[in-house]
C-alpha atoms as a PDB file:
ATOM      1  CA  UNK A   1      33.448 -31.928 -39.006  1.00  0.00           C
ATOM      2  CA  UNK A   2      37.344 -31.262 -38.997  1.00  0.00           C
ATOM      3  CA  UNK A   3      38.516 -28.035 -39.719  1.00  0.00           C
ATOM      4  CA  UNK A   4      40.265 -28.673 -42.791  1.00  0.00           C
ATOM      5  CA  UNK A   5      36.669 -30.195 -44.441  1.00  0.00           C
ATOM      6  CA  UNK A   6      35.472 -26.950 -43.027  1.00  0.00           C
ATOM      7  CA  UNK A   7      37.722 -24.841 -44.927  1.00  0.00           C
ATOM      8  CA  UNK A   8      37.515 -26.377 -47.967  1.00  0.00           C
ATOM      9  CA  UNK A   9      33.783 -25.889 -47.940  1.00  0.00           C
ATOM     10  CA  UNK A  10      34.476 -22.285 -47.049  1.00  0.00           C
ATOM     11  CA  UNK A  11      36.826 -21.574 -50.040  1.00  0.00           C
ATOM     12  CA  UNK A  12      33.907 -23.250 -52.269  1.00  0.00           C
ATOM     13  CA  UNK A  13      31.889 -20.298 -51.228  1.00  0.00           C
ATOM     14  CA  UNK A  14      34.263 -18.049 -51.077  1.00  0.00           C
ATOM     15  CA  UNK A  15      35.409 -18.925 -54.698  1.00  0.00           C
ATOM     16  CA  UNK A  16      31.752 -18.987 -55.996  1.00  0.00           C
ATOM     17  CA  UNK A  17      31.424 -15.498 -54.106  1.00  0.00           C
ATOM     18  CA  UNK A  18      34.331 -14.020 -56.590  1.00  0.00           C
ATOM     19  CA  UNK A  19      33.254 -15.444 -59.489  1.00  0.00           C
ATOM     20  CA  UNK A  20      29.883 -13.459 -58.578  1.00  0.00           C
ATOM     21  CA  UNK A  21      32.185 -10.555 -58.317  1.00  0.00           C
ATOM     22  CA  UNK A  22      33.994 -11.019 -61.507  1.00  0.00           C
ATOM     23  CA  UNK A  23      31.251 -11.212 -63.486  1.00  0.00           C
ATOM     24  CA  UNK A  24      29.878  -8.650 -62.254  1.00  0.00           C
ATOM     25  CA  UNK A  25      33.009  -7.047 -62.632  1.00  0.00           C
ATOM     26  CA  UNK A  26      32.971  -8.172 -66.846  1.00  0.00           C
ATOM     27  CA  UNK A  27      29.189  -6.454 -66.558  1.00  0.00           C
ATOM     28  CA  UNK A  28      30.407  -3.137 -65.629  1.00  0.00           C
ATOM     29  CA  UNK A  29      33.562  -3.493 -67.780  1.00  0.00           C
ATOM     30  CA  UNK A  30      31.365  -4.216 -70.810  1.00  0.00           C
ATOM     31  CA  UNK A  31      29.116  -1.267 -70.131  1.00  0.00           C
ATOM     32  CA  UNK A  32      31.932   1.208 -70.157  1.00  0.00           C
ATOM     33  CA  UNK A  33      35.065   2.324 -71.430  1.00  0.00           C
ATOM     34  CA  UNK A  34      38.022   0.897 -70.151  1.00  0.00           C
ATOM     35  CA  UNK A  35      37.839   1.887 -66.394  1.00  0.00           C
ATOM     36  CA  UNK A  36      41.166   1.632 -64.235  1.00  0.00           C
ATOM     37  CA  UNK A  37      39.761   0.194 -61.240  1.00  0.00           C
ATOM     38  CA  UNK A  38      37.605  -1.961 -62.617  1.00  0.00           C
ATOM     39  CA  UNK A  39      40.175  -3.566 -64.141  1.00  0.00           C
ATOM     40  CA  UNK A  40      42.598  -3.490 -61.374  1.00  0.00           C
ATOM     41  CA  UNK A  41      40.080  -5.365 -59.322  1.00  0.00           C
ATOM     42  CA  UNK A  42      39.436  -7.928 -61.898  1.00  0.00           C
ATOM     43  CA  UNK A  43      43.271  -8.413 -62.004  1.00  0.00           C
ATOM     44  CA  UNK A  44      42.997  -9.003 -58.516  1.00  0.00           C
ATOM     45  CA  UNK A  45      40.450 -11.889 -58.704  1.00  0.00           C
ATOM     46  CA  UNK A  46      42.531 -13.096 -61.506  1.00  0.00           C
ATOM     47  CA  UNK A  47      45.815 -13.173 -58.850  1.00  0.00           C
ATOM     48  CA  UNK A  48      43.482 -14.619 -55.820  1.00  0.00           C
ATOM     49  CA  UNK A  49      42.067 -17.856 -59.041  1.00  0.00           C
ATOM     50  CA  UNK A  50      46.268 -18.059 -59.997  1.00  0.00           C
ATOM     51  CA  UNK A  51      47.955 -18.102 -56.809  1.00  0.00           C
ATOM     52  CA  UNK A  52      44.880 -19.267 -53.706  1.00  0.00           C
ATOM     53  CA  UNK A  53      43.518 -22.501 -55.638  1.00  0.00           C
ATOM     54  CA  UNK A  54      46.758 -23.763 -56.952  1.00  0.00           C
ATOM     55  CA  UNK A  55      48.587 -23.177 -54.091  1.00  0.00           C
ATOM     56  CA  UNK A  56      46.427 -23.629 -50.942  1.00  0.00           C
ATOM     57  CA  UNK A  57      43.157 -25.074 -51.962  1.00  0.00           C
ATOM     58  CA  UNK A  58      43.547 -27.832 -54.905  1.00  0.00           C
ATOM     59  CA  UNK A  59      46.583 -29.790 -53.228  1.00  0.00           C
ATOM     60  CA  UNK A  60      44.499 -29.562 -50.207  1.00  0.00           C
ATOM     61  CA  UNK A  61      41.679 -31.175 -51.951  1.00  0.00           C
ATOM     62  CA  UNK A  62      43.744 -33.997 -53.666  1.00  0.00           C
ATOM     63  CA  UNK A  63      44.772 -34.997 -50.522  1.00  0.00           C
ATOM     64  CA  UNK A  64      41.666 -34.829 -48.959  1.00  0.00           C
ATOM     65  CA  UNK A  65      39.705 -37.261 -52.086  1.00  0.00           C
ATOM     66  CA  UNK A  66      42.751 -39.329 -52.394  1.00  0.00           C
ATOM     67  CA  UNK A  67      41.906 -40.545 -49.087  1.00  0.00           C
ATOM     68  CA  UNK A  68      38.487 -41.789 -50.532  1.00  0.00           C
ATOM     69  CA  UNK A  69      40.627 -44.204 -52.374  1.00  0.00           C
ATOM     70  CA  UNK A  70      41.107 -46.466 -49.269  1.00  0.00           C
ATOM     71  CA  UNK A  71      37.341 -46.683 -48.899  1.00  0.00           C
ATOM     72  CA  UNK A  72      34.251 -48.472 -50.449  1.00  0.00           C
ATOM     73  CA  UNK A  73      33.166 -45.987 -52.907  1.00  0.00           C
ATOM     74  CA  UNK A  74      33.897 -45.777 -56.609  1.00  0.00           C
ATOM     75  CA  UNK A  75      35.365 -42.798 -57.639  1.00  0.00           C
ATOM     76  CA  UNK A  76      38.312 -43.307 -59.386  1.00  0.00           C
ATOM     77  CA  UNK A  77      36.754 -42.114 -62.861  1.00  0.00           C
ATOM     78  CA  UNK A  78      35.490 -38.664 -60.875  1.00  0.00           C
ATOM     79  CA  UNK A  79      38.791 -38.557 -59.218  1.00  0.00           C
ATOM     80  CA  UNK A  80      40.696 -38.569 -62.812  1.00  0.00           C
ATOM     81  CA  UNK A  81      37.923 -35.831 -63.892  1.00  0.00           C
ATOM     82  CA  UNK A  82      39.087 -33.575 -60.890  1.00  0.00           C
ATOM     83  CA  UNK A  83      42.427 -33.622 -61.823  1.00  0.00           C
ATOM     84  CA  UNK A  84      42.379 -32.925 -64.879  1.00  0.00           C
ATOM     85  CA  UNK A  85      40.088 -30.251 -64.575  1.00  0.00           C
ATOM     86  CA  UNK A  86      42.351 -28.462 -61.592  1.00  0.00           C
ATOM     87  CA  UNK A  87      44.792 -28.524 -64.567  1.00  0.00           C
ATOM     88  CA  UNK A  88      42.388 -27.247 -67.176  1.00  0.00           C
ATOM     89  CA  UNK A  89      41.869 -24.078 -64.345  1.00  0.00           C
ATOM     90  CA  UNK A  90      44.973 -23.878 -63.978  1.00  0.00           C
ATOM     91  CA  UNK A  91      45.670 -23.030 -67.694  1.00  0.00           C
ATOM     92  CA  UNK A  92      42.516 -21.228 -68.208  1.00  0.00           C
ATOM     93  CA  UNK A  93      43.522 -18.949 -65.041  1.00  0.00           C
ATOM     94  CA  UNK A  94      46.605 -18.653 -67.002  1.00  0.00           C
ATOM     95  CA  UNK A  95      45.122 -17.659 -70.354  1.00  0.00           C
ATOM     96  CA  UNK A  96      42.675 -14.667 -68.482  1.00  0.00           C
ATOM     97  CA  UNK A  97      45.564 -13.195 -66.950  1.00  0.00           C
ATOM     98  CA  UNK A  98      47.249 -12.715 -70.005  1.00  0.00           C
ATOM     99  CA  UNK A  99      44.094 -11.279 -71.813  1.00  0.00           C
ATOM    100  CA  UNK A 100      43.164  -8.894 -69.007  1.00  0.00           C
ATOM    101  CA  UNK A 101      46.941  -7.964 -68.933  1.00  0.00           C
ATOM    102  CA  UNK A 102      47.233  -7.137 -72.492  1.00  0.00           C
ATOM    103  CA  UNK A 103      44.391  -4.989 -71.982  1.00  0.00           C
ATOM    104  CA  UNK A 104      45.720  -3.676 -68.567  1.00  0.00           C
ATOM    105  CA  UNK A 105      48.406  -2.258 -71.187  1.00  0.00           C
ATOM    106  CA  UNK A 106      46.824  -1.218 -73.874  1.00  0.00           C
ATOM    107  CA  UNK A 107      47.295  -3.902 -76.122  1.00  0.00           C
ATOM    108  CA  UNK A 108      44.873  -4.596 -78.581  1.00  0.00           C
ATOM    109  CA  UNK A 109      41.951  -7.642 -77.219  1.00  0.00           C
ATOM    110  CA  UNK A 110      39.220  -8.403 -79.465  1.00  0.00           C
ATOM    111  CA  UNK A 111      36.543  -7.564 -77.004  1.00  0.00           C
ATOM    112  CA  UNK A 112      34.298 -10.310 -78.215  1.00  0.00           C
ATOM    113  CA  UNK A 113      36.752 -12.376 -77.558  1.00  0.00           C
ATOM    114  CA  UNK A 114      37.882 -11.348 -73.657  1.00  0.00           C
ATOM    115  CA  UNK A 115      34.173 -11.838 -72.881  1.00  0.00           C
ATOM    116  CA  UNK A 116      33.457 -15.011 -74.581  1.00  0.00           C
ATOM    117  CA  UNK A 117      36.875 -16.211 -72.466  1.00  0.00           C
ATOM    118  CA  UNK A 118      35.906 -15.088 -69.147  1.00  0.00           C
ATOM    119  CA  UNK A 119      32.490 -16.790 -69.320  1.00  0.00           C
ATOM    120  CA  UNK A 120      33.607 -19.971 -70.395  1.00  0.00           C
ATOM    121  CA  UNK A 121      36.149 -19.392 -67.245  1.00  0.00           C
ATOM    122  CA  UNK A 122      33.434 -18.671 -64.782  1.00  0.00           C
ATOM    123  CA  UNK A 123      30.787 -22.060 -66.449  1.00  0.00           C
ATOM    124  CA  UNK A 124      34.006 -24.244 -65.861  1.00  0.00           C
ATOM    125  CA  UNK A 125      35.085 -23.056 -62.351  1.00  0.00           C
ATOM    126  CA  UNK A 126      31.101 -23.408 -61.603  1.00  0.00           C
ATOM    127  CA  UNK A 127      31.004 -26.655 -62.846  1.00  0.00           C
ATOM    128  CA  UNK A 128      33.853 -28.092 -61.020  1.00  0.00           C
ATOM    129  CA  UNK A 129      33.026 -27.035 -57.931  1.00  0.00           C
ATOM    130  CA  UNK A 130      29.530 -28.120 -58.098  1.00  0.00           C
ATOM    131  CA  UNK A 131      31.285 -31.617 -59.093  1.00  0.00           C
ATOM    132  CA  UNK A 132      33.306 -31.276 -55.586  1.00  0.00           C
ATOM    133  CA  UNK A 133      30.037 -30.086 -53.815  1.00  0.00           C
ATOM    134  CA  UNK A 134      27.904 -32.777 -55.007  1.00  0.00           C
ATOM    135  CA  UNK A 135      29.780 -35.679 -55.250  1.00  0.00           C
ATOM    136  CA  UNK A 136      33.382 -35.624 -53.573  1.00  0.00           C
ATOM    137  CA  UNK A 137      32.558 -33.688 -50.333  1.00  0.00           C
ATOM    138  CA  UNK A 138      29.777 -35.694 -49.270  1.00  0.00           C
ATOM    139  CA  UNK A 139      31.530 -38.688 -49.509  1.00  0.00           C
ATOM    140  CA  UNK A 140      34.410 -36.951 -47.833  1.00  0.00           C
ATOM    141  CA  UNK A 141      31.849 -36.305 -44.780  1.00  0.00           C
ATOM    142  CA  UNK A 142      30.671 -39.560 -44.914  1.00  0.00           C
ATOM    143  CA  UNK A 143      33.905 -41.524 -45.035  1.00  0.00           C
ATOM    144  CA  UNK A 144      36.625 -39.858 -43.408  1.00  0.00           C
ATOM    145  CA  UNK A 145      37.325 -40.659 -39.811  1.00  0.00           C
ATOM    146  CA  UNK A 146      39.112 -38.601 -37.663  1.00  0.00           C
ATOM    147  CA  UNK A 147      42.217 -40.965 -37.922  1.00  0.00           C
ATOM    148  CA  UNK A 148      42.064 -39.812 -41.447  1.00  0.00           C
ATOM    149  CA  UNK A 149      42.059 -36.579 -40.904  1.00  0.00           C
ATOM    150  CA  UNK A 150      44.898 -36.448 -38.543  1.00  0.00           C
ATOM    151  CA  UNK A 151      47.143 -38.253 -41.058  1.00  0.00           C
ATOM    152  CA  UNK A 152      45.846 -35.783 -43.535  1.00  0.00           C
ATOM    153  CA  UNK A 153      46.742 -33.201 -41.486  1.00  0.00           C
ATOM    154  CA  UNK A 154      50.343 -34.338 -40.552  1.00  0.00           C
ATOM    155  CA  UNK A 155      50.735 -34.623 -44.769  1.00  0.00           C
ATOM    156  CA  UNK A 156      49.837 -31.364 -45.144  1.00  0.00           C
ATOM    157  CA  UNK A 157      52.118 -29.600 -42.603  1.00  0.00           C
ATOM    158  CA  UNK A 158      54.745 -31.608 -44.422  1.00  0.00           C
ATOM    159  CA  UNK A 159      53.902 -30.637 -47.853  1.00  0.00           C
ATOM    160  CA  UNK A 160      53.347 -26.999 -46.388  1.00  0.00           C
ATOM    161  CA  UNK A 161      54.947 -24.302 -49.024  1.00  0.00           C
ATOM    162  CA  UNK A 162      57.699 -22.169 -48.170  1.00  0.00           C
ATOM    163  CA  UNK A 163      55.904 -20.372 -50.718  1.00  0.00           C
ATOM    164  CA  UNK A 164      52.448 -20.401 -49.120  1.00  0.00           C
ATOM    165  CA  UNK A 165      52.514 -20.123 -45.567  1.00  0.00           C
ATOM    166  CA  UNK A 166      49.892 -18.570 -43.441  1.00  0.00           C
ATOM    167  CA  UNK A 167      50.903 -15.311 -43.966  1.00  0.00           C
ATOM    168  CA  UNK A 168      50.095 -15.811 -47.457  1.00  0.00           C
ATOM    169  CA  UNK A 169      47.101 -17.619 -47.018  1.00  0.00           C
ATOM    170  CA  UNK A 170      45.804 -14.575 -44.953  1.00  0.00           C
ATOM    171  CA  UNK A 171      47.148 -11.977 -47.336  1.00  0.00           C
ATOM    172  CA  UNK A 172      44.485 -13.876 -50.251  1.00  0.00           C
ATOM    173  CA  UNK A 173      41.490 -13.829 -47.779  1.00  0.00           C
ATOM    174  CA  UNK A 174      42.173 -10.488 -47.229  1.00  0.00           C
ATOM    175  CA  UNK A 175      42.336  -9.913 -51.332  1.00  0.00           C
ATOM    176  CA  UNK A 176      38.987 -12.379 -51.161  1.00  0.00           C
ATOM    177  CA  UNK A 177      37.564 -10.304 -48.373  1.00  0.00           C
ATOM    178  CA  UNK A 178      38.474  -6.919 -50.012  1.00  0.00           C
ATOM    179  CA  UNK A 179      37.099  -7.550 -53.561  1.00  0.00           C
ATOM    180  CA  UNK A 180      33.667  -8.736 -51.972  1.00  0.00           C
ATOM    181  CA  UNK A 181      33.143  -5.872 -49.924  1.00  0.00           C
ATOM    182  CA  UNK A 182      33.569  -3.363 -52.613  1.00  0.00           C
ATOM    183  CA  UNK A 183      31.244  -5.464 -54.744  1.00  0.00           C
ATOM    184  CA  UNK A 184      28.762  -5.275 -51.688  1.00  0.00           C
ATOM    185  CA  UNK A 185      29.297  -1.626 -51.464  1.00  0.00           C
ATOM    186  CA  UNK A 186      28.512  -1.277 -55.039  1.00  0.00           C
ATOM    187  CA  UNK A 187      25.793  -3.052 -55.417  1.00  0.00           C
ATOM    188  CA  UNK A 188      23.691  -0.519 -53.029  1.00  0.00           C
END
């Protein structure tokens, strides 16, 4: 399979991987006090969801099913869904960022209310990607040729952020590969 199908299946699991670690994250943060670095961490999983997805992975992906419109499925309706659900992330990303900032500084967050938030986060992130996983990249597999793929390709170094670059990229698998390894470490 081309390496860009590759990568999108690998930022699926790395994505499901964090949202693992930020709930388990929420755990500890509902179990104590307000503790510094378990906060700073989530606020890091917050940055990797605002910044890696928006930038890198979801215009990626819209490319990628686009293509699907060119071939004899029928997935316009799911297509719709996807979109409006990467901007429904989007905002919700938004919205946790400014809850766990407020209570980064000190303002006042009705706890019931932080944690209700950041589960209904993680069920919708889940429940998109399982969408993707399920439905979209299978057809994506079975549909794409490698013609595709190269035009695909071509589009995206195009359509390649000044923004987001590689460095970039790298510096959020490094934030991905950072936060997972502490929760690892913890969770011995």
């Amino acid at each position: 399979m081309h390496g860009i199908y590759r990568q999108l299946c690998d930022d699926h699991k790395h994505m499901q991987r964090l949202l693992d670690v930020f709930e388990a994250l929420l755990d500890e943060l509902g179990r104590q006090d307000r503790d510094p670095a378990t906060l700073s961490m989530i606020l890091d999983a917050l940055d990797y969801f605002s910044v890696y997805p928006d930038q890198w992975h979801h215009p990626v992906e819209d490319l990628v099913f686009g293509r699907l419109l060119d071939k004899p499925v029928d997935i316009r309706d799911v297509l719709g869904e996807i979109t409006v659900e990467h901007k429904a992330i989007a905002a919700a990303t938004r919205n946790m960022n400014q809850l766990f900032y407020a209570v980064a500084n000190d303002a006042a967050v009705e706890r019931e209310h932080l944690f209700a938030t950041a589960r209904e986060y993680i069920a919708l992130q889940r429940a998109h990607m399982k969408k993707e996983n399920e439905i979209l990249l299978p057809l994506v597999a079975q549909h794409l040729t490698d013609t595709d793929w190269g035009e695909i390709a071509d589009e995206l170094m195009e359509k390649q952020s000044s923004h987001f670059h590689r460095g970039v990229k790298r510096l959020y698998e490094a934030i991905y590969q950072d936060l997972s390894e502490t929760a690892l470490a913890e969770a011995c």
